[in-house]
N, C-alpha and C. Protein backbone atom coordinates (compact mmCIF):
# COMPACT_ATOMS: atom_id res chain seq x y z
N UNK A 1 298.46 144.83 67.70
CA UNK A 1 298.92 143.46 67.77
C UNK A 1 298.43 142.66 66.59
N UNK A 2 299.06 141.86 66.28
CA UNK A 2 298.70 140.83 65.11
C UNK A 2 297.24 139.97 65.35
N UNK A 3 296.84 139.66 64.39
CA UNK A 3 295.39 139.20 64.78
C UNK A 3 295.58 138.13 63.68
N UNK A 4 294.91 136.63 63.87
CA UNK A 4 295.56 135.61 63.02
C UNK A 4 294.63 135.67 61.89
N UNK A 5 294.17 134.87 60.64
CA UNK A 5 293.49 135.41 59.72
C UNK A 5 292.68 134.30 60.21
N UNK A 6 292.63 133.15 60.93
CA UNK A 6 291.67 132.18 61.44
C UNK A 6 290.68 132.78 62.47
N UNK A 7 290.33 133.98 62.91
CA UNK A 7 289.91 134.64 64.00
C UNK A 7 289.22 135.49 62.47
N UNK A 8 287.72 135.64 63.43
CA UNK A 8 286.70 136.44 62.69
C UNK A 8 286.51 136.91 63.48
N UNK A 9 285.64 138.27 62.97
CA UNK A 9 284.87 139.38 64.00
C UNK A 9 283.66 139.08 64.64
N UNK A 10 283.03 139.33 65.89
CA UNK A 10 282.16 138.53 66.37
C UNK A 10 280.76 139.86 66.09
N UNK A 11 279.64 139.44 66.27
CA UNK A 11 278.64 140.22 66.26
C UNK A 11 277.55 139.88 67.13
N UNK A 12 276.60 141.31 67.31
CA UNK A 12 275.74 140.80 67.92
C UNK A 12 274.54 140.45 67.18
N UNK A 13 273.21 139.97 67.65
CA UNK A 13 272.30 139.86 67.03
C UNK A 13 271.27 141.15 67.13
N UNK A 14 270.36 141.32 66.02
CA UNK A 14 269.81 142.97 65.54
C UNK A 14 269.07 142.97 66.88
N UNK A 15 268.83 144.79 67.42
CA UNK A 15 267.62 144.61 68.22
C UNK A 15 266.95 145.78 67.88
N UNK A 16 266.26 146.20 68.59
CA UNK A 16 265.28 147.50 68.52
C UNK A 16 265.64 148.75 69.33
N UNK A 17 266.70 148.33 70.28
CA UNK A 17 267.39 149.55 70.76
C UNK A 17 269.00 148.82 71.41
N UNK A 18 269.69 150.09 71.49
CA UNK A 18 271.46 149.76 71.57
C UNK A 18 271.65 150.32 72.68
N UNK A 19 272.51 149.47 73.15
CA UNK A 19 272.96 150.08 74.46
C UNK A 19 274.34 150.96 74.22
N UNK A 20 274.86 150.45 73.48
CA UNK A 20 276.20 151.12 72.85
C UNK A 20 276.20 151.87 71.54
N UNK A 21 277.09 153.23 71.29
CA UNK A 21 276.97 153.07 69.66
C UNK A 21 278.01 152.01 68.75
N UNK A 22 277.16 152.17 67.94
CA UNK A 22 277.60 150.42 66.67
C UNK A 22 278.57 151.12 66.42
N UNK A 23 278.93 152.10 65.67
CA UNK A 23 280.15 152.42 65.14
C UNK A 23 281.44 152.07 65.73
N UNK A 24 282.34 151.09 64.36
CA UNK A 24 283.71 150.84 64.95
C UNK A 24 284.41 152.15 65.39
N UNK A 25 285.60 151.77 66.90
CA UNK A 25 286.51 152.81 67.19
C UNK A 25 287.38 151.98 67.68
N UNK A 26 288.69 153.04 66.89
CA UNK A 26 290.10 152.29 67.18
C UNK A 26 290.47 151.26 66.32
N UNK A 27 291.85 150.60 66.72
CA UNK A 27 292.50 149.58 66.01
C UNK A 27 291.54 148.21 66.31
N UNK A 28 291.47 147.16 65.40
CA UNK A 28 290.89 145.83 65.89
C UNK A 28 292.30 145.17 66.69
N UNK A 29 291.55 144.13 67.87
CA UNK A 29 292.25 143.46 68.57
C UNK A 29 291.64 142.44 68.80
N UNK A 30 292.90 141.25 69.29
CA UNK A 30 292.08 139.81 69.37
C UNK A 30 291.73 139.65 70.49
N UNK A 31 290.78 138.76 70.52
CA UNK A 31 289.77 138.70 72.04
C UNK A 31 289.35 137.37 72.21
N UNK A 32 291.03 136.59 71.79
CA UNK A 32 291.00 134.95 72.03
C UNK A 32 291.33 134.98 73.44
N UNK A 33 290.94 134.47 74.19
CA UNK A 33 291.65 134.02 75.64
C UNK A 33 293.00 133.49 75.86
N UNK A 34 293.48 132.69 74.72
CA UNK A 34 294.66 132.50 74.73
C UNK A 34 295.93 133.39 74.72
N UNK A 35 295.34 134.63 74.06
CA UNK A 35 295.88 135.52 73.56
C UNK A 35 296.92 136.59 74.40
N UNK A 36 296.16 136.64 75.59
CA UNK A 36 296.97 137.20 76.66
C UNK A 36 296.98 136.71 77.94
N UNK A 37 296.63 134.95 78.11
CA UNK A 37 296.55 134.58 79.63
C UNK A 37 296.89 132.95 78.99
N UNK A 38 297.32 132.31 79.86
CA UNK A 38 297.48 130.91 80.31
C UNK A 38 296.64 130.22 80.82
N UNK A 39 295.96 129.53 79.78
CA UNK A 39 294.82 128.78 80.38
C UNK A 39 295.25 127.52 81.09
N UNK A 40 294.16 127.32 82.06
CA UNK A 40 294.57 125.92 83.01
C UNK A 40 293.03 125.89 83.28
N UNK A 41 292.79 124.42 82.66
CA UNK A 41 291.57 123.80 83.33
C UNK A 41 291.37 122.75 83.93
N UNK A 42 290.29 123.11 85.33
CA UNK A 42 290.17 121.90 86.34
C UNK A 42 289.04 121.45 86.58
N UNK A 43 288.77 120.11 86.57
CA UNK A 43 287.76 119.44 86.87
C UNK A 43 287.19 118.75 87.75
N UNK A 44 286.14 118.47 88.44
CA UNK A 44 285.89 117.95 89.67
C UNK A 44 285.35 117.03 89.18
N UNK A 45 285.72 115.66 89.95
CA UNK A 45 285.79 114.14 89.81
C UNK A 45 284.63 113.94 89.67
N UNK A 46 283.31 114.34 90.36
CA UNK A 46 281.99 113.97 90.47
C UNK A 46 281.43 114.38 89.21
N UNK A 47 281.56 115.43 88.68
CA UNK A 47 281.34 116.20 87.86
C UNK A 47 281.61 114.95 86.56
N UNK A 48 282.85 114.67 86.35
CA UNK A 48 283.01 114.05 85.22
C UNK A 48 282.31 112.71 85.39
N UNK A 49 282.21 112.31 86.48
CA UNK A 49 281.69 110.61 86.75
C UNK A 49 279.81 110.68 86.25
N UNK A 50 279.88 111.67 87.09
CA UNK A 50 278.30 111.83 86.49
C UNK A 50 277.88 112.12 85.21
N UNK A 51 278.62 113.07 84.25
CA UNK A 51 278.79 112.83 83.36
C UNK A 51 278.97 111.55 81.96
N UNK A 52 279.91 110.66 82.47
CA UNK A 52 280.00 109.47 82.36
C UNK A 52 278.72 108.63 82.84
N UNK A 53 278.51 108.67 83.73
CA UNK A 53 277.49 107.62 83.68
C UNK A 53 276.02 108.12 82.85
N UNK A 54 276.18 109.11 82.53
CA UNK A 54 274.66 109.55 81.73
C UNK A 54 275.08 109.39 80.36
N UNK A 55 276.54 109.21 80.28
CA UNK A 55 276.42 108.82 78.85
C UNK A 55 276.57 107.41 78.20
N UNK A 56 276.85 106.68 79.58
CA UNK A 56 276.45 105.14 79.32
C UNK A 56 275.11 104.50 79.39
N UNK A 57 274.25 105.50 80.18
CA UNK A 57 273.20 105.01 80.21
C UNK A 57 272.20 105.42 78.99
N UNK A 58 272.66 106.43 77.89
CA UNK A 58 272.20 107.21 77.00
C UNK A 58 272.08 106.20 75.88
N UNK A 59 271.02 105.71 75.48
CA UNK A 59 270.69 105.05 74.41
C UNK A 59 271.16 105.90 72.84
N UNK A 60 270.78 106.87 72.96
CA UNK A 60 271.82 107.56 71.56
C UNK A 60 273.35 107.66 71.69
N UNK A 61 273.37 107.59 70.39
CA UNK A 61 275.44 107.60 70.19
C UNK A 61 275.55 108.56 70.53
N UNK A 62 274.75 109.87 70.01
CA UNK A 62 275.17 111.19 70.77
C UNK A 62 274.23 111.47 71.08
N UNK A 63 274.74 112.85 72.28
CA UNK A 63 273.87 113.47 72.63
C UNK A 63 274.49 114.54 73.50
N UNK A 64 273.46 115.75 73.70
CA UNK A 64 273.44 116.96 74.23
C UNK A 64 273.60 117.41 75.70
N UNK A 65 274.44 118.25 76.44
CA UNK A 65 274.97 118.37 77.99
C UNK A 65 275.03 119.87 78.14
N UNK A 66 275.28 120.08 79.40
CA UNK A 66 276.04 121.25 79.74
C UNK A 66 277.23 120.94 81.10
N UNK A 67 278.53 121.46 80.95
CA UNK A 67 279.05 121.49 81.71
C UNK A 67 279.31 122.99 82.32
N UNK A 68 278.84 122.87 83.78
CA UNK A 68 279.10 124.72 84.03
C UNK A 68 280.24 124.83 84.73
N UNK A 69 280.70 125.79 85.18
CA UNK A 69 281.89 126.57 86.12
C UNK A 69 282.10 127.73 86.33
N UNK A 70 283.04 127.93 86.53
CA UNK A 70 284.01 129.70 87.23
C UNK A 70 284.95 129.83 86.27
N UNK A 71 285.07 130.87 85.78
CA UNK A 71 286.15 131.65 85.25
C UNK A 71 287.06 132.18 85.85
N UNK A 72 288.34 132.22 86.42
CA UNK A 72 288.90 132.72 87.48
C UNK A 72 290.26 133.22 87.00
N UNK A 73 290.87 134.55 87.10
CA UNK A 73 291.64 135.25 86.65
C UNK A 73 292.95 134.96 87.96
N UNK A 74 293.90 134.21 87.61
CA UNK A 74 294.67 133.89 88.68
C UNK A 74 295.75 134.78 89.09
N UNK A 75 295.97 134.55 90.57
CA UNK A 75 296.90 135.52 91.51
C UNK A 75 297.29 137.01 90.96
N UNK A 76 298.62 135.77 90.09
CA UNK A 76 299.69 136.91 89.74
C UNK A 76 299.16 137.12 88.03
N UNK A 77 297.65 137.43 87.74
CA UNK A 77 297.51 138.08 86.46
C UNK A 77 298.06 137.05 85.66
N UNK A 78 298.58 136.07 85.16
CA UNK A 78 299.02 135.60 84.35
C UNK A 78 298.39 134.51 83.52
N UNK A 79 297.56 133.97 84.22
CA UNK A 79 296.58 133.00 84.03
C UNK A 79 295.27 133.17 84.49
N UNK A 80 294.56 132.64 83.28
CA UNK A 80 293.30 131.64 83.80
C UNK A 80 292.69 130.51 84.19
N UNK A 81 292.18 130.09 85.32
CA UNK A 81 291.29 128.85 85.14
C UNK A 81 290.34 128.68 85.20
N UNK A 82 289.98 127.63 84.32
CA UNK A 82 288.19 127.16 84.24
C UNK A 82 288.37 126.24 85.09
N UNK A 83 287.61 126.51 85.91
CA UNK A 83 286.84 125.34 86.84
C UNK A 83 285.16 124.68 86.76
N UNK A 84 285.21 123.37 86.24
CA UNK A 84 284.04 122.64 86.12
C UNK A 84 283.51 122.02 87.39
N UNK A 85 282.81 122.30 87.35
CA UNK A 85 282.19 121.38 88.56
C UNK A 85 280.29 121.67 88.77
N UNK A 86 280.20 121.24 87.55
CA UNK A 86 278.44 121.13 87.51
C UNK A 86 278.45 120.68 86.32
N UNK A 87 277.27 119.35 86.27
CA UNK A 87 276.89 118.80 85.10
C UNK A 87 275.38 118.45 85.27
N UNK A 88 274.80 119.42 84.08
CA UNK A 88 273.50 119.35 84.10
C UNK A 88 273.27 118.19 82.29
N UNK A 89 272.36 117.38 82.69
CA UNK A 89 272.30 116.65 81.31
C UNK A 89 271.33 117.21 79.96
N UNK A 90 270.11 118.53 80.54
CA UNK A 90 270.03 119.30 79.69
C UNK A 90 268.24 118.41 79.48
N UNK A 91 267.45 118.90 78.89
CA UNK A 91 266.28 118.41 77.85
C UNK A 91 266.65 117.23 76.86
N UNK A 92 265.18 116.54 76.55
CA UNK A 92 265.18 116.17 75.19
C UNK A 92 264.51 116.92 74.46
N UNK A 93 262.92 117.91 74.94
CA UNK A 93 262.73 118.55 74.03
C UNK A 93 263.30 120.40 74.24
């Protein structure tokens, strides 16, 4: 399959032992999500409100979050959805 020239190869970081061997095998393929599923993402109301309010109350212009969820491979194979529904606001240090 075509692979776009905006898509790079991903790697891991070095270790001291492999669980796999390194050597490439086979054709390269893309391993965008878009690539073979329909994304659909959903969000839970609390989730974003709380969100919101930590970033009004956030004295910096920016700043650092996590939003978590589920990955969920739907019914009929054709799609995915992300589902959010956890917001942790994370450290300052």
């Amino acid at each position: 399959r075509f692979v776009p020239k905006r898509m790079v190869p991903f790697s891991f970081p070095l270790s001291r032992c492999a669980l796999w061997d390194p050597i490439p095998m086979g054709d390269v393929i893309g391993a965008h999500v878009t690539y073979y599923r329909n994304p659909k993402l959903s969000l839970v109301e609390k989730t974003l409100r709380l969100a919101y309010r930590h970033a009004k109350q956030n004295e910096k212009k920016s700043f650092s979050c996590f939003l978590l969820g589920t990955l969920a491979v739907d019914e009929d194979g054709e799609g995915i959805t992300l589902t959010i529904d956890r917001f942790d606001p994370g450290r300052e240090v």
